[in-house]
Structures are given as structure tokens and as C-alpha cells.
Protein backbone atom coordinates (compact mmCIF):
# COMPACT_ATOMS: atom_id res chain seq x y z
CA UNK A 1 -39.81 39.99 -65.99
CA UNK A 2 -37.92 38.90 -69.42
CA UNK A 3 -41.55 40.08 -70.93
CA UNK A 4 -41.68 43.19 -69.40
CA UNK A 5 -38.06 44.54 -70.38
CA UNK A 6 -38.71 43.18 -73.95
CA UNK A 7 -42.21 45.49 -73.32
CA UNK A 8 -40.17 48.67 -72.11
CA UNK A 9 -37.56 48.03 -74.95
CA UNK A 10 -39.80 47.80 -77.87
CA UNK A 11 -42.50 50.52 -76.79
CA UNK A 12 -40.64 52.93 -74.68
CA UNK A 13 -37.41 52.51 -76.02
CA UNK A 14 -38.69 52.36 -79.70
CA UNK A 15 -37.69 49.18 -80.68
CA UNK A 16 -33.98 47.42 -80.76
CA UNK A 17 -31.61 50.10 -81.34
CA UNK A 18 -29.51 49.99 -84.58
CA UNK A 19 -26.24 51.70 -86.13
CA UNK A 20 -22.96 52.34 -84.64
CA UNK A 21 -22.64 54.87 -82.09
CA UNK A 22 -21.71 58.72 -83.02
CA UNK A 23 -18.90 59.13 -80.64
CA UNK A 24 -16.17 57.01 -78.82
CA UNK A 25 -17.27 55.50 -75.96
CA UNK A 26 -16.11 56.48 -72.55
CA UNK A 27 -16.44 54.81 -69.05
CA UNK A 28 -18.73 56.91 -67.85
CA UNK A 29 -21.53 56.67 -64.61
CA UNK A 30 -24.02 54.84 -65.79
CA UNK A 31 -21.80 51.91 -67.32
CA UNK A 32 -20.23 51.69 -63.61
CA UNK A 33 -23.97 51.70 -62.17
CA UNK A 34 -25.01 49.04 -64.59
CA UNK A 35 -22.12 46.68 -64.15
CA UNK A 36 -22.36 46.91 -60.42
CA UNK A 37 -25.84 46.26 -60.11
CA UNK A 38 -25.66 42.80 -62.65
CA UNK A 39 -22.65 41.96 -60.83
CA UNK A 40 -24.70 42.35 -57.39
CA UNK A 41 -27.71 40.63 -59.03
CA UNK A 42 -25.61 37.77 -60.29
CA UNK A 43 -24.04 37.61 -56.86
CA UNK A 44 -28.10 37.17 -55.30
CA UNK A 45 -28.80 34.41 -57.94
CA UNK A 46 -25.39 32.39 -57.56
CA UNK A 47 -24.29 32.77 -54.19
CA UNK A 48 -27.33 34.28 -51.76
CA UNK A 49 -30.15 32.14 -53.27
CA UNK A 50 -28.67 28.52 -53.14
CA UNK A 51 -27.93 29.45 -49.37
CA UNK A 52 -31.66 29.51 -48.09
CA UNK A 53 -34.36 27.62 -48.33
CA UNK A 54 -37.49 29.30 -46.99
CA UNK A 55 -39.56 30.49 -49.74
CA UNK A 56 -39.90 33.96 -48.31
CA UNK A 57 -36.33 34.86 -47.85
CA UNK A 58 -36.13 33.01 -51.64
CA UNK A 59 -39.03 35.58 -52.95
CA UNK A 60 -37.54 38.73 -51.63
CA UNK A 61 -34.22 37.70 -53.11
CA UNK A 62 -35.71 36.91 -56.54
CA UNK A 63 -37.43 40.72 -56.24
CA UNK A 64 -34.30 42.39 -55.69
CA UNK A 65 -32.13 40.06 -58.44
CA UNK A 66 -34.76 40.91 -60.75
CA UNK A 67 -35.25 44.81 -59.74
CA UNK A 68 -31.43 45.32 -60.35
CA UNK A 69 -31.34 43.71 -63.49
CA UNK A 70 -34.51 45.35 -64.57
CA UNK A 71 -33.04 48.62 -63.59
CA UNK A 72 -30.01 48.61 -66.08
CA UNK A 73 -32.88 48.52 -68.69
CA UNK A 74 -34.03 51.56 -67.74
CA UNK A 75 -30.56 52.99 -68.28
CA UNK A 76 -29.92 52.36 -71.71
CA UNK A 77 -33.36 53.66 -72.43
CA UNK A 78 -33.66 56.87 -70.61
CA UNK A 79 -30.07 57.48 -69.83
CA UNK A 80 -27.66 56.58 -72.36
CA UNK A 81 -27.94 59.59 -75.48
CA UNK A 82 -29.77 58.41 -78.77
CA UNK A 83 -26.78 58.97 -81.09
CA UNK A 84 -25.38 56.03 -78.95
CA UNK A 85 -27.32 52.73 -80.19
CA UNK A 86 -24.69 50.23 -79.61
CA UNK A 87 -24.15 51.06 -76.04
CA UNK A 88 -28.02 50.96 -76.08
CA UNK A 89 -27.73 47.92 -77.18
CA UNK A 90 -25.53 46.10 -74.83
CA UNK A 91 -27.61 47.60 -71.71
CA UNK A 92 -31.02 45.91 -73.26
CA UNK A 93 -28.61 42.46 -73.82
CA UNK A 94 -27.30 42.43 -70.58
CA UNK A 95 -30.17 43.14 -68.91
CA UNK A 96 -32.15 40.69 -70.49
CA UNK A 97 -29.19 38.08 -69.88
CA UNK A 98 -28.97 38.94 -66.33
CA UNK A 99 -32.90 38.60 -65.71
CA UNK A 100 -32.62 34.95 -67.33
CA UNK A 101 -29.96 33.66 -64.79
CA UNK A 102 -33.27 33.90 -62.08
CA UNK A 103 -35.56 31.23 -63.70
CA UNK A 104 -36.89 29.87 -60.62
CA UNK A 105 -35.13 26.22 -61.40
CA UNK A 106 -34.59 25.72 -57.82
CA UNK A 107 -38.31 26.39 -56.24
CA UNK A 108 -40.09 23.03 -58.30
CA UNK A 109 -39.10 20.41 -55.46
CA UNK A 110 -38.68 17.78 -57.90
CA UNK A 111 -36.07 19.83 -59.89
CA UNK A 112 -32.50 17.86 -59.27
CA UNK A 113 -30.30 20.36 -57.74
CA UNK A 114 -26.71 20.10 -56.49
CA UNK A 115 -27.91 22.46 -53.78
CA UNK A 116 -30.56 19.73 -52.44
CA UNK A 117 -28.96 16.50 -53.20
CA UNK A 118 -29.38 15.00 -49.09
CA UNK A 119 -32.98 15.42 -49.66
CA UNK A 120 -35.18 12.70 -49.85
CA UNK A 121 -37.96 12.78 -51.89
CA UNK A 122 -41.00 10.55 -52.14
């Protein structure tokens, strides 16, 4: 998934944005929207993950951690205006950042986890 937003952010969104932005930056919808959904996402990887440990409740975690931090991607591409390339910017950062935290470090079995340390392993 850290492929395919580098992919949508260097063919679709033309590349890493450069330059300052035209215009003072404002809290507007789409910052809320993005912040929520990384903060949800980093709540799935931290908290909601280390919690379960059948693999299919694990995969459909990972998909929606990944989905939401894919998503904010799609923001600063599509949503945020062109004359703002700093704001831009952070979104592609961010979400690239917040698709990293779900390296799957805790499905390898051999993997020493603080989550798993009363297993036994051969």
C-alpha cells in the first residue's frame, strides 16, 4: 500500500508538490476528515490489532487501517486546491507515515512481540 500511494502521488498527483502555498491556511473540512481518519487508523493499528489474534479479524483490520490512511491521499490530491502545495504536501507525508505504522510485524510467529510473550514457541 506504501507503493501504491507513492503510485497515485507521482502519476495522478503529478509528482511531490513544491512551493509555499498562495493563501493562509485555514482549518477547513478536509484537514478535520484527514486527521480523524489517521487518528482512527492509528487507533486500529495500536490498540484494536494487538487485541486479537485470529488472522481474519487481523486482515479485515489491516484493510480498513490501510483504506483510511490511503484515503487522506486521495485528499490532498483531488481535494486540496493546486495553489496550495504545502498542505499537499503534508496530506501525501502523513499518509504515507500512517500506512507505515501497519507493517505486518506482528503476523510472522517468530517475530518477538510484547503482545505474545506467554507463548511458547518451538
Amino acid at each position: 500500500m506504501v507503493g501504491a500511494i507513492c503510485f497515485y502521488q507521482f502519476n495522478i498527483g503529478h509528482g511531490i508538490p513544491l512551493g509555499a502555498n498562495a493563501r493562509a491556511q485555514e482549518f477547513q473540512l478536509p484537514i478535520g476528515l484527514a486527521l480523524a481518519q489517521v487518528a482512527i487508523a492509528t487507533v486500529v493499528r495500536w490498540w484494536a490489532i494487538p487485541r486479537f489474534s485470529d488472522f481474519s479479524i487481523l486482515l479485515r483490520l489491516l484493510v480498513l487501517g490501510l483504506a483510511l490512511s490511503e484515503a487522506v491521499t486521495f485528499y490532498g490530491i483531488f481535494i486540496i486546491p493546486g495553489d496550495m502545495p504545502e498542505t499537499k504536501l503534508v496530506f501525501f507525508i502523513v499518509s504515507l507515515l500512517s500506512a507505515l505504522q501497519f507493517a505486518p510485524l506482528y503476523a510472522s510467529p517468530k517475530a518477538a512481540s510484547p503482545f505474545h510473550a506467554n507463548d511458547i514457541s518451538p
